[in-house]
N, C-alpha and C. Protein backbone atom coordinates (compact mmCIF):
# COMPACT_ATOMS: atom_id res chain seq x y z
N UNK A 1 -150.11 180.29 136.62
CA UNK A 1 -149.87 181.42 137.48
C UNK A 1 -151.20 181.86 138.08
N UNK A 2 -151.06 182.34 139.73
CA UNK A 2 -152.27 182.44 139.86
C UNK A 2 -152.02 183.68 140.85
N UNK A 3 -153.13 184.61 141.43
CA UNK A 3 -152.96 186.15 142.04
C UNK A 3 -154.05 186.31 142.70
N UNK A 4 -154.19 186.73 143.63
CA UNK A 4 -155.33 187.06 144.06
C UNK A 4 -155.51 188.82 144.80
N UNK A 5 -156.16 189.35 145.48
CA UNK A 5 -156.22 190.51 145.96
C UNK A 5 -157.84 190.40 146.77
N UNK A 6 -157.59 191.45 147.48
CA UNK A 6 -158.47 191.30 149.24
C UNK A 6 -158.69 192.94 149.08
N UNK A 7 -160.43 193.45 149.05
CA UNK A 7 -160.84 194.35 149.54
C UNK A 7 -161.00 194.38 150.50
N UNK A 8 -161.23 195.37 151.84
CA UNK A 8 -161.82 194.99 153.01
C UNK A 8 -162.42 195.58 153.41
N UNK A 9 -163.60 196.14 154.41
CA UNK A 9 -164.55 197.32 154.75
C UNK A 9 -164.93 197.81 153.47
N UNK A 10 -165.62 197.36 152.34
CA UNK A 10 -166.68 197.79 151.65
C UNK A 10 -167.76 198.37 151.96
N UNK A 11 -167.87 199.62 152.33
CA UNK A 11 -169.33 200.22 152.71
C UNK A 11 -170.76 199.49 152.04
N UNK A 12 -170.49 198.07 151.85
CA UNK A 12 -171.47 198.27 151.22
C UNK A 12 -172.30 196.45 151.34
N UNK A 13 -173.47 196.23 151.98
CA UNK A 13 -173.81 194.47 152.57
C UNK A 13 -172.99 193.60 151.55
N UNK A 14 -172.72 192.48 151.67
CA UNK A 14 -172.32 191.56 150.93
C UNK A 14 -173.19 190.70 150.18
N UNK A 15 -174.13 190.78 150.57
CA UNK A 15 -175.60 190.40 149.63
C UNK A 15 -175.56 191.48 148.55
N UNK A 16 -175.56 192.43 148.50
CA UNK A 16 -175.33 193.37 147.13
C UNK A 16 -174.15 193.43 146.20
N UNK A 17 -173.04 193.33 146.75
CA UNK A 17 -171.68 192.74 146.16
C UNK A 17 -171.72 191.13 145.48
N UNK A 18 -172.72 190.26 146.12
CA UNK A 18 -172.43 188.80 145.75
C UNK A 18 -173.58 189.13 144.27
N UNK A 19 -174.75 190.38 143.99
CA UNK A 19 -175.24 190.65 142.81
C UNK A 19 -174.29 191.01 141.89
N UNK A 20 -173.38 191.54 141.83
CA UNK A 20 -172.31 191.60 140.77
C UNK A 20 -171.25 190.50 140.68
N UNK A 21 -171.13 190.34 141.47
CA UNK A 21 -169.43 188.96 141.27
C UNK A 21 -170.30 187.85 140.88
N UNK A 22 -171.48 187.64 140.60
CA UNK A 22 -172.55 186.65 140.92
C UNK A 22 -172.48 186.74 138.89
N UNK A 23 -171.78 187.51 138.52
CA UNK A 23 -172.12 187.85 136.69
C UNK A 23 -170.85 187.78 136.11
N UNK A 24 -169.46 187.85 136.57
CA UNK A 24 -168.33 188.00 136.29
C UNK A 24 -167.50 186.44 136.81
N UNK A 25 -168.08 185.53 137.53
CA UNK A 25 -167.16 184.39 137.99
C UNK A 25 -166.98 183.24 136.98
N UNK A 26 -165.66 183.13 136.77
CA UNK A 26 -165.41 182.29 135.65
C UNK A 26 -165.09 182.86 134.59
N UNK A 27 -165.44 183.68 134.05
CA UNK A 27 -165.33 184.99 132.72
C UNK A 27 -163.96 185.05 132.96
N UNK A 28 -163.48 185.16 131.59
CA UNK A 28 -161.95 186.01 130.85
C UNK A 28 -162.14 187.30 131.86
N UNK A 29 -160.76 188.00 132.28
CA UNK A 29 -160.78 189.01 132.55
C UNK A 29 -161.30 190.12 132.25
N UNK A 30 -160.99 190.26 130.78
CA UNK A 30 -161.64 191.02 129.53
C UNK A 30 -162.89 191.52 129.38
N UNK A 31 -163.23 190.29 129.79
CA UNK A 31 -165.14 190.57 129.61
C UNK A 31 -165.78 190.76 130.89
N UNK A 32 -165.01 190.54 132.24
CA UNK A 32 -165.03 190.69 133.32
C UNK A 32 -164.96 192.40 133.52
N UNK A 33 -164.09 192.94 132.70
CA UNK A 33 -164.12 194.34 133.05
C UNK A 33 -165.11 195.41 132.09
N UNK A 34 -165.59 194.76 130.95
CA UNK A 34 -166.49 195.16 130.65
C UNK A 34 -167.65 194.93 130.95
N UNK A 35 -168.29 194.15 131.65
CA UNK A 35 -169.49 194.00 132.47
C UNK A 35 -169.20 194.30 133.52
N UNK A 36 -167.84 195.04 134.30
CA UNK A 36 -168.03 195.87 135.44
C UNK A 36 -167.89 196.91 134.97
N UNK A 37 -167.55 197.90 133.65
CA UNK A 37 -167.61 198.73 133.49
C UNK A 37 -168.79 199.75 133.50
N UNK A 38 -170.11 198.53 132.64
CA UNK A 38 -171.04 199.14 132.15
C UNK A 38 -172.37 198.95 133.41
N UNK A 39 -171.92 198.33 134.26
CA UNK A 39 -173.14 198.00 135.67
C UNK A 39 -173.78 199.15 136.05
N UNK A 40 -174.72 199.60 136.18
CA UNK A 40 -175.00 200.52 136.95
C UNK A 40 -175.53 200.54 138.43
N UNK A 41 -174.75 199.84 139.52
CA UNK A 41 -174.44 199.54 140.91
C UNK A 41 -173.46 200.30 140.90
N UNK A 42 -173.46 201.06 141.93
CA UNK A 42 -172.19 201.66 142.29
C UNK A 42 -170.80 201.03 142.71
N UNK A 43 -171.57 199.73 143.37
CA UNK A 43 -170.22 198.89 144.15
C UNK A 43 -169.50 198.23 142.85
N UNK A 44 -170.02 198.06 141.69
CA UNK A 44 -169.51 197.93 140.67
C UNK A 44 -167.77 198.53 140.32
N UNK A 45 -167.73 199.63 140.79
CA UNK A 45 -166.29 200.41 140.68
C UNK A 45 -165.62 200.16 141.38
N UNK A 46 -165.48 199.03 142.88
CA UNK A 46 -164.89 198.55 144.00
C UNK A 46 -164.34 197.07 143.37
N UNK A 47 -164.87 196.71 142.63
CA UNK A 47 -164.95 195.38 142.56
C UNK A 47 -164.09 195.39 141.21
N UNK A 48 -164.57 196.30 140.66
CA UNK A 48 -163.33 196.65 138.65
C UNK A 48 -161.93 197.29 139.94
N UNK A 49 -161.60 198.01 140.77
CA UNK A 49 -160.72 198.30 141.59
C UNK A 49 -160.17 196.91 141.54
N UNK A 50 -160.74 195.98 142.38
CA UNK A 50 -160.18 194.86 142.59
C UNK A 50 -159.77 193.89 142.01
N UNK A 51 -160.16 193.38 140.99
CA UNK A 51 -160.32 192.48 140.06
C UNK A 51 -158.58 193.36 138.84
N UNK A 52 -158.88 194.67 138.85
CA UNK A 52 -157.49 195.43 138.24
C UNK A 52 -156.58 194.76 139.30
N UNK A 53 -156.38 194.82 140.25
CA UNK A 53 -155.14 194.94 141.29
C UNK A 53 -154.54 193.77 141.03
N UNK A 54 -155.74 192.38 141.29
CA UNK A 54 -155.30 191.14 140.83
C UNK A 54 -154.74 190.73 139.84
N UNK A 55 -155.13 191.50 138.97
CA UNK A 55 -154.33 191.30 137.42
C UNK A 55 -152.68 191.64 137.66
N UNK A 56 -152.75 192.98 138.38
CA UNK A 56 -151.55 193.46 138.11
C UNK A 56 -150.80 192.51 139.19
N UNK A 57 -151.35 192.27 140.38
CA UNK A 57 -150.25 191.28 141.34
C UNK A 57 -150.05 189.93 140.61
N UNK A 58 -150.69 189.45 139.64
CA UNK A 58 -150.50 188.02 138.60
C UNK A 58 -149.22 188.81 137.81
N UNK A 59 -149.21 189.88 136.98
CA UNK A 59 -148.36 190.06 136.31
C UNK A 59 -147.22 190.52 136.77
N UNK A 60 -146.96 190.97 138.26
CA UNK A 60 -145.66 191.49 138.70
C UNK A 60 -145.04 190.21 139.01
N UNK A 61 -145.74 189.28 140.32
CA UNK A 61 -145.82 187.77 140.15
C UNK A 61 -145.14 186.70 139.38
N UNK A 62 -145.30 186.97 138.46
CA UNK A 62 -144.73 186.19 136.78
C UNK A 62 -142.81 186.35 136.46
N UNK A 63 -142.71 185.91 136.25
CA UNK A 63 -141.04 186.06 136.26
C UNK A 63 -140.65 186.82 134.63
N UNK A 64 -139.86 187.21 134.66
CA UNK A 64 -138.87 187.77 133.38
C UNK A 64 -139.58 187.05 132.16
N UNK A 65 -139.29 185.85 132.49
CA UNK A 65 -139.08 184.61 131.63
C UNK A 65 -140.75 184.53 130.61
N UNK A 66 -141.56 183.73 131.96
CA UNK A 66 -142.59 183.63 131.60
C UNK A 66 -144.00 184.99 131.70
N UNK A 67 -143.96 185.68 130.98
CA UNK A 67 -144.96 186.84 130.90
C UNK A 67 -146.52 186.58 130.93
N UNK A 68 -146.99 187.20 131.44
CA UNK A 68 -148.06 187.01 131.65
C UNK A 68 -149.35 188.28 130.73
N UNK A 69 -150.10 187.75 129.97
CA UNK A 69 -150.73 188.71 128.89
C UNK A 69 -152.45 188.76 129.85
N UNK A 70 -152.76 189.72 130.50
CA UNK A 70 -154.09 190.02 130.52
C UNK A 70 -155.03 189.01 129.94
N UNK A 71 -154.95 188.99 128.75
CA UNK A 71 -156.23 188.05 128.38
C UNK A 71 -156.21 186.99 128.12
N UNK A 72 -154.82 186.20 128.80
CA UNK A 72 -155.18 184.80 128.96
C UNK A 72 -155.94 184.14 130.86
N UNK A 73 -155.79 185.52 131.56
CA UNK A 73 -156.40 185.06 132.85
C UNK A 73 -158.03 185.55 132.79
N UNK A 74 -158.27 184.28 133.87
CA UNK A 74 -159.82 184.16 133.84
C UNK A 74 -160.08 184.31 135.19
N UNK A 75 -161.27 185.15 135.40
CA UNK A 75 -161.74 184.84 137.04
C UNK A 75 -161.98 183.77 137.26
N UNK A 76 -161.13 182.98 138.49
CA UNK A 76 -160.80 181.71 138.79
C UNK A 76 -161.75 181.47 139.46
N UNK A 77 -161.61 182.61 140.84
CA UNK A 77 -162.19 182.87 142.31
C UNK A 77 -162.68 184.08 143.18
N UNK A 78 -164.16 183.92 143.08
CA UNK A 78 -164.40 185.60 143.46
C UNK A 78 -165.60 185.27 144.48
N UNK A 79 -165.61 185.60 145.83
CA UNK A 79 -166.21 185.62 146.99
C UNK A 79 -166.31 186.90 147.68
N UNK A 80 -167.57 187.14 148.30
CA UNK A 80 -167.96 188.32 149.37
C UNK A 80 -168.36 188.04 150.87
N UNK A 81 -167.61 188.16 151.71
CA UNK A 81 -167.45 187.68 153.04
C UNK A 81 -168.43 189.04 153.49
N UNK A 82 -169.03 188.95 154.47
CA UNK A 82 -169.45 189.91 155.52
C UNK A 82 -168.21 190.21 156.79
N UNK A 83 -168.66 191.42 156.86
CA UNK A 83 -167.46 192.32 157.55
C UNK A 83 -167.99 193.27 159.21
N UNK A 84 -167.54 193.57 159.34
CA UNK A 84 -167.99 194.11 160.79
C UNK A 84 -169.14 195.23 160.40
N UNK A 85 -170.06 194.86 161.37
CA UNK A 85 -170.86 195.74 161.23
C UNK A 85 -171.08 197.62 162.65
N UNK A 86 -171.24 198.44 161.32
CA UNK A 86 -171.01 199.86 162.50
C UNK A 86 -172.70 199.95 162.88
N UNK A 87 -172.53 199.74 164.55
CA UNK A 87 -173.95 200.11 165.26
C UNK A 87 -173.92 201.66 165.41
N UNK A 88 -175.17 201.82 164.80
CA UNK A 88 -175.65 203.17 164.79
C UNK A 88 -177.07 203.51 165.68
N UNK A 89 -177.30 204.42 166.68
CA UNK A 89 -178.69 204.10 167.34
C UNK A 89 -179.64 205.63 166.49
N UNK A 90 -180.85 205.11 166.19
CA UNK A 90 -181.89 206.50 165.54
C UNK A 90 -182.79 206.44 166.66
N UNK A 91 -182.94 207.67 167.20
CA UNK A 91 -183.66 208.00 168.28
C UNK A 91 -185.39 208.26 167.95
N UNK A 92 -186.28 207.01 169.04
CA UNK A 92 -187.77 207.06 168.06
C UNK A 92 -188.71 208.04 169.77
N UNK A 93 -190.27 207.81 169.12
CA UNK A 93 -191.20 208.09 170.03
C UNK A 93 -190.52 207.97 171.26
N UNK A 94 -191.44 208.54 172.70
CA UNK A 94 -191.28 208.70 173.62
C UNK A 94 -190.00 208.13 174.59
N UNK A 95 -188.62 208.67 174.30
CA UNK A 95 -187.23 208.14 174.05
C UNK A 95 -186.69 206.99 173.93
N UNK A 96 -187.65 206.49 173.49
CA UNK A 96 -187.24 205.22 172.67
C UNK A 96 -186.14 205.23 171.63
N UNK A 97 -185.04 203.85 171.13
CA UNK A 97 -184.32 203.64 170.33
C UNK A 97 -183.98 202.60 169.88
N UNK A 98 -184.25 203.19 168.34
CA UNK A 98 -183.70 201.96 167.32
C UNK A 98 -182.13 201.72 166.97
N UNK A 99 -181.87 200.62 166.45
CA UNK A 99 -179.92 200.31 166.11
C UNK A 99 -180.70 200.04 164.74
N UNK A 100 -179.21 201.28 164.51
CA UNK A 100 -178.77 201.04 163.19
C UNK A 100 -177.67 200.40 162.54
N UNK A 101 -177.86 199.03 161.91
CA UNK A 101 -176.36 197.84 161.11
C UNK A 101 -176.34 198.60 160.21
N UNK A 102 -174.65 199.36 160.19
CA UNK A 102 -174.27 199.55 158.57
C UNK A 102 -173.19 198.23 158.15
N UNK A 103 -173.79 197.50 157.33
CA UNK A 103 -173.12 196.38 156.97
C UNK A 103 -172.40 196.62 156.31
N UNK A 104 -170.72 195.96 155.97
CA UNK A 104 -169.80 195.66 155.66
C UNK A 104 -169.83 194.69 154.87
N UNK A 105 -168.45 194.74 153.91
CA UNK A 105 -168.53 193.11 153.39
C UNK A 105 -166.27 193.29 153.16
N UNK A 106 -166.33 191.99 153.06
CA UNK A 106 -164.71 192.00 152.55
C UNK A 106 -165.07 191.45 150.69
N UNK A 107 -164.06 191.67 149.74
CA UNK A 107 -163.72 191.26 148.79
C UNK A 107 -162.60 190.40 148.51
N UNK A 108 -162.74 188.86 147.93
CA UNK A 108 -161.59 188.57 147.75
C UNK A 108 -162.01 187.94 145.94
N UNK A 109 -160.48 188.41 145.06
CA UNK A 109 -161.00 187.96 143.57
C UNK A 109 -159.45 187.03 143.51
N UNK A 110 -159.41 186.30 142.58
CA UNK A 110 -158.46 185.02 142.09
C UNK A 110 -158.62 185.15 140.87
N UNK A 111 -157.47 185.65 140.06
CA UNK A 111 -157.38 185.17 138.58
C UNK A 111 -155.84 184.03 138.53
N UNK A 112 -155.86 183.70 137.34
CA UNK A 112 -155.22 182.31 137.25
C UNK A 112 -155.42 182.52 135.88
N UNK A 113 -154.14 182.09 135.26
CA UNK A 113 -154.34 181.26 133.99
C UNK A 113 -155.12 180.39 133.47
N UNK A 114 -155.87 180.65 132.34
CA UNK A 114 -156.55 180.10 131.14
C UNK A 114 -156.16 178.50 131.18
N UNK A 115 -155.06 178.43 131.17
CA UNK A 115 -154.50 176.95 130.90
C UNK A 115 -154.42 175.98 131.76
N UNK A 116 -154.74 176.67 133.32
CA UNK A 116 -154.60 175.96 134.29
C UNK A 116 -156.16 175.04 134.88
């Protein structure tokens, strides 16, 4: 069984997001949410958001039959795409102006069964 889930417009570059998913890929879920628990990155709480959702779309996913237990899925697949960036202009010396990139990123995480 496999699930995935899609953040999108993360306030936050994708070079700083790929520092956390960069510690959790491959990891049991389990231990995946305790090393996003205890991060102290803020984007850290976007990414435990996400990585929850996936779990739960694997387990709704799953039929009657065959149940699906949290701690047999493992982060399968976890990538940080760059996302549109908002131009901002800061006004310098003699009316001159600088642009300001507030970079974006998308989130996408994949858990999957242990067995697979």
């Amino acid at each position: 069984m496999e699930a995935r889930a899609v953040l999108k417009q993360i306030g936050v570059p994708a070079t700083k997001v790929r520092q956390i998913i960069d510690h959790i890929r491959g990891k049991p879920v389990e231990e995946a949410l305790g090393i996003l628990q205890f991060s102290p990155r803020p984007v850290a709480v976007a990414v435990e958001k996400t990585l929850k959702s996936a779990i739960a779309n694997c387990q709704n996913k799953a039929d009657e039959d065959a149940t699906v237990d949290a701690e047999e899925l493992v982060v399968k697949t976890i990538f940080a795409d760059e996302a549109r960036d908002l131009k901002r202009v800061r006004p310098r010396a003699r009316g001159a102006a600088d642009r300001i990139r507030k970079r974006h990123s998308h989130l996408t995480v994949v858990v999957s069964d242990e067995h697979n």
